[in-house]
N, C-alpha and C. Protein backbone atom coordinates (compact mmCIF):
# COMPACT_ATOMS: atom_id res chain seq x y z
N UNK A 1 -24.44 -6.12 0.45
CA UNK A 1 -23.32 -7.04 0.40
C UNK A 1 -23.36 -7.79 -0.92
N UNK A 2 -22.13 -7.78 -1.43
CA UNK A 2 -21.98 -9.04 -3.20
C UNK A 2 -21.51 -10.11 -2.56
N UNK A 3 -21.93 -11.04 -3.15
CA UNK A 3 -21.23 -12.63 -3.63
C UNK A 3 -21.37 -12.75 -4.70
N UNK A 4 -20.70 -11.92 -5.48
CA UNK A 4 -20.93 -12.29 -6.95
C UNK A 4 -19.47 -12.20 -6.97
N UNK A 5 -18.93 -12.88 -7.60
CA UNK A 5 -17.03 -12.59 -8.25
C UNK A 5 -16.95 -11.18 -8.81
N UNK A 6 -18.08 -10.55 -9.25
CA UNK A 6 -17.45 -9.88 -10.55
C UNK A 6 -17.77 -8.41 -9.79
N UNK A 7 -17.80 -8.69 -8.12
CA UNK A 7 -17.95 -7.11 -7.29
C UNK A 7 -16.69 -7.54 -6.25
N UNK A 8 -15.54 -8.57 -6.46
CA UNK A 8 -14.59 -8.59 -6.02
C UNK A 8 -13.36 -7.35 -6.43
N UNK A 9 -12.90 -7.18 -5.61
CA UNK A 9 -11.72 -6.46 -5.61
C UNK A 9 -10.59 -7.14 -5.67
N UNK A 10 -9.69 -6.73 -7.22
CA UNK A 10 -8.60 -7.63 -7.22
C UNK A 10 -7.51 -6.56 -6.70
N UNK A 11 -6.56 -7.01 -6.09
CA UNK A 11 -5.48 -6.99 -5.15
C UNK A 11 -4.27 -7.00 -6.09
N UNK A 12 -3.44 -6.00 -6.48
CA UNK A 12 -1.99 -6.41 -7.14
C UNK A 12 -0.72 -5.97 -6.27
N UNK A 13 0.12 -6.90 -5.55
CA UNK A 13 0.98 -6.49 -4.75
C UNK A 13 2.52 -5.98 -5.93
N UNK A 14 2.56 -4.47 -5.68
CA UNK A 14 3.73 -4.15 -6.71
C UNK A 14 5.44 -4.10 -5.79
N UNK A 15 4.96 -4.24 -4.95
CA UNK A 15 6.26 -4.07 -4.22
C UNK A 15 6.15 -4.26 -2.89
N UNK A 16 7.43 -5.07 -2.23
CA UNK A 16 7.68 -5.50 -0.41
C UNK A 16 8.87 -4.95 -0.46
N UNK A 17 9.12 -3.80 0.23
CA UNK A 17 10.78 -2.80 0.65
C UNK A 17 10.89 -3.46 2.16
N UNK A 18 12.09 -3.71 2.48
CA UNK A 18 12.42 -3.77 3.69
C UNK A 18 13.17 -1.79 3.83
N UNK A 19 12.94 -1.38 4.98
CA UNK A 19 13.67 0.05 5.40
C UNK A 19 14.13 -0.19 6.65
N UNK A 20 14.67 0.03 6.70
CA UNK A 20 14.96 0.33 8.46
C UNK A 20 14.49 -0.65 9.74
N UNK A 21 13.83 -1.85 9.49
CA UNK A 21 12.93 -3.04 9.86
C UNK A 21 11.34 -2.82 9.86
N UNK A 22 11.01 -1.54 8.94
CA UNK A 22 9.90 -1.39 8.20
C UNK A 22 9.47 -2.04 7.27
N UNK A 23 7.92 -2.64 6.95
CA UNK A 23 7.84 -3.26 5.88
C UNK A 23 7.49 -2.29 4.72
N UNK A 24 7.41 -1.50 3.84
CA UNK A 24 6.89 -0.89 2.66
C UNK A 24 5.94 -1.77 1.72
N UNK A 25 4.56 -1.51 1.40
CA UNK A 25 4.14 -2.45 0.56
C UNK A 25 3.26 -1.37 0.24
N UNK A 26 3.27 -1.79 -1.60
CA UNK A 26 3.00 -1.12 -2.52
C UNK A 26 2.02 -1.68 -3.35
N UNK A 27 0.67 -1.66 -3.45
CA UNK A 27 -0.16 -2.19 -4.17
C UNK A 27 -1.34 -1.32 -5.04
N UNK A 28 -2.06 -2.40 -5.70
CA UNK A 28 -2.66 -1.39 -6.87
C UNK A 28 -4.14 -2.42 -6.11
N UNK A 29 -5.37 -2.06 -6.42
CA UNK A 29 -6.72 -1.98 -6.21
C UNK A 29 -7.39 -1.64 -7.27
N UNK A 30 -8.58 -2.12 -8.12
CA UNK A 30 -9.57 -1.32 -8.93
C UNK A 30 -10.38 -0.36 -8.24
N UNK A 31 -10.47 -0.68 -7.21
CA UNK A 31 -11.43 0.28 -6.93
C UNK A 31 -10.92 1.63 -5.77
N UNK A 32 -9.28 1.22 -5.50
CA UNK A 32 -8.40 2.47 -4.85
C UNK A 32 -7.67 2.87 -5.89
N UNK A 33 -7.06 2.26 -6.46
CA UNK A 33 -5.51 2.96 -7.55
C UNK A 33 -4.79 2.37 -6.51
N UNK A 34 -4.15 2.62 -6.57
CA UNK A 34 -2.16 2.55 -6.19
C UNK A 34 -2.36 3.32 -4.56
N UNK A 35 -1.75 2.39 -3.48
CA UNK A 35 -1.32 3.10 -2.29
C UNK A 35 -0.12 1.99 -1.71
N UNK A 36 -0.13 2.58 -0.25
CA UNK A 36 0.93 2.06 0.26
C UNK A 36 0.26 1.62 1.77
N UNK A 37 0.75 0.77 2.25
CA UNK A 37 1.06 0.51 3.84
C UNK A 37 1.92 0.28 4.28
N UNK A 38 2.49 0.33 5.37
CA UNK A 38 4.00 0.23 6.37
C UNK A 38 3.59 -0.88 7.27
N UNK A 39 4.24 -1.58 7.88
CA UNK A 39 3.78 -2.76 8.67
C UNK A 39 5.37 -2.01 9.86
N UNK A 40 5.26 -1.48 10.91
CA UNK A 40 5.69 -1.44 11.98
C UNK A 40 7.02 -2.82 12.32
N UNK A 41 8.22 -2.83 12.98
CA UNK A 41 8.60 -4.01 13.25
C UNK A 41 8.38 -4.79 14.55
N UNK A 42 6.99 -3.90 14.86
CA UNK A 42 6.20 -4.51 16.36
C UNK A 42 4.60 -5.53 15.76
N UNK A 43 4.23 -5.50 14.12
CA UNK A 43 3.41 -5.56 13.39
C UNK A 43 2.66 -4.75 13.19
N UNK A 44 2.54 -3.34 13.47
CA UNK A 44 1.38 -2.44 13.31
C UNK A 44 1.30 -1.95 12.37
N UNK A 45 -0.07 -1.66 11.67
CA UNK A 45 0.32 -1.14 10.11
C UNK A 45 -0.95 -0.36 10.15
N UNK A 46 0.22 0.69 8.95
CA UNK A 46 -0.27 1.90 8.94
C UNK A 46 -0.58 2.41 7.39
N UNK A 47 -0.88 3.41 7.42
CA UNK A 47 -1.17 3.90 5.90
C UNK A 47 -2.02 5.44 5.96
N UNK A 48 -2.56 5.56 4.74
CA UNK A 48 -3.39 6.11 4.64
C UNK A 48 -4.44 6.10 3.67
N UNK A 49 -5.92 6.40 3.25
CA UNK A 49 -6.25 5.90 1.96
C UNK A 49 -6.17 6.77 0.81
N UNK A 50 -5.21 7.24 0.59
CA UNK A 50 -4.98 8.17 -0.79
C UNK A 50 -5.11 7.12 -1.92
N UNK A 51 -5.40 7.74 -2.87
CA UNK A 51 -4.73 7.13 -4.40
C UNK A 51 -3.82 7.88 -4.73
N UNK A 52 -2.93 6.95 -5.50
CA UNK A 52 -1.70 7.46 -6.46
C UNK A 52 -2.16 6.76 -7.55
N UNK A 53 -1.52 8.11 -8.42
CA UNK A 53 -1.50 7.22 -9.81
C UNK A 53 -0.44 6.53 -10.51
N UNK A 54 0.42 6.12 -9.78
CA UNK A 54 1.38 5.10 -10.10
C UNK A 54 2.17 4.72 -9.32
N UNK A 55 2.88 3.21 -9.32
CA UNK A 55 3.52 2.66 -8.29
C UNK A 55 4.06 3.60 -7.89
N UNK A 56 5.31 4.37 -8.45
CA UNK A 56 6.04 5.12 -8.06
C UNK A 56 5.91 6.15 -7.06
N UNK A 57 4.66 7.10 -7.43
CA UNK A 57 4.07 7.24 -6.71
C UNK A 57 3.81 7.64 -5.39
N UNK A 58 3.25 6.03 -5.45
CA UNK A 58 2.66 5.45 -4.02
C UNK A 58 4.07 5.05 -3.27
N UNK A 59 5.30 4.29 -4.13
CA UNK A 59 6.19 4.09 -3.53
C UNK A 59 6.92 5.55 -2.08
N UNK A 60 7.14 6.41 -3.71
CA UNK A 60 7.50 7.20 -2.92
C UNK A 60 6.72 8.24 -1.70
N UNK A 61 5.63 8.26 -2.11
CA UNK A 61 5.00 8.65 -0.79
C UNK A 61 5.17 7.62 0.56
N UNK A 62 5.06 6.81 0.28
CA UNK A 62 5.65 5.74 1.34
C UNK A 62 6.73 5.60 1.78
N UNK A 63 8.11 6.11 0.89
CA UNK A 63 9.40 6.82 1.49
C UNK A 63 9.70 7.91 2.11
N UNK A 64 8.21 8.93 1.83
CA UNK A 64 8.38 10.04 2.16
C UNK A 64 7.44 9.57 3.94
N UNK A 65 7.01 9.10 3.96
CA UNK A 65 6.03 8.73 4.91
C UNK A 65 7.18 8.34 6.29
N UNK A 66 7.83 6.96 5.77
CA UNK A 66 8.78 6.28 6.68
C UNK A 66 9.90 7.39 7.22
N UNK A 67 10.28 8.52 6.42
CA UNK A 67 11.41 9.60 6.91
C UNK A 67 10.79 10.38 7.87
N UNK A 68 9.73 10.70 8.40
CA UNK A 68 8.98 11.04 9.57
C UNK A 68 8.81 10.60 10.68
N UNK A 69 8.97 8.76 10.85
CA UNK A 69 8.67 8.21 11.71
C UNK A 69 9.67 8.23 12.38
């Protein structure tokens, strides 16, 4: 386990989509790259842990994701 700051994981939120009363959220990680999660409009959230290598991406796998459900 770290308590050091410098084994923190910084968090960059690139995008909140509303779809269909889906949430889409699009973020970047140092130590994932770029993915996505869906937040359910019951709260359940989903994903998977891929990397993408760019928002886009991740966006669109996350569009492609929500057209299934």
């Amino acid at each position: 386990m770290c308590f050091n700051l410098r084994c923190m994981t910084k968090t960059i939120i690139d995008q909140v989509i509303s779809i269909n009363s889906y949430v889409l959220i699009v973020f970047y990680t140092s130590a994932h790259g770029w993915q996505f999660r869906v937040i359910s409009p019951l709260g359940s959230i989903y994903g998977e842990r891929k990397t993408y290598y760019s928002a886009q991406a991740a966006e669109s796998a996350g569009r492609n994701w929500l057209k299934q459900v």
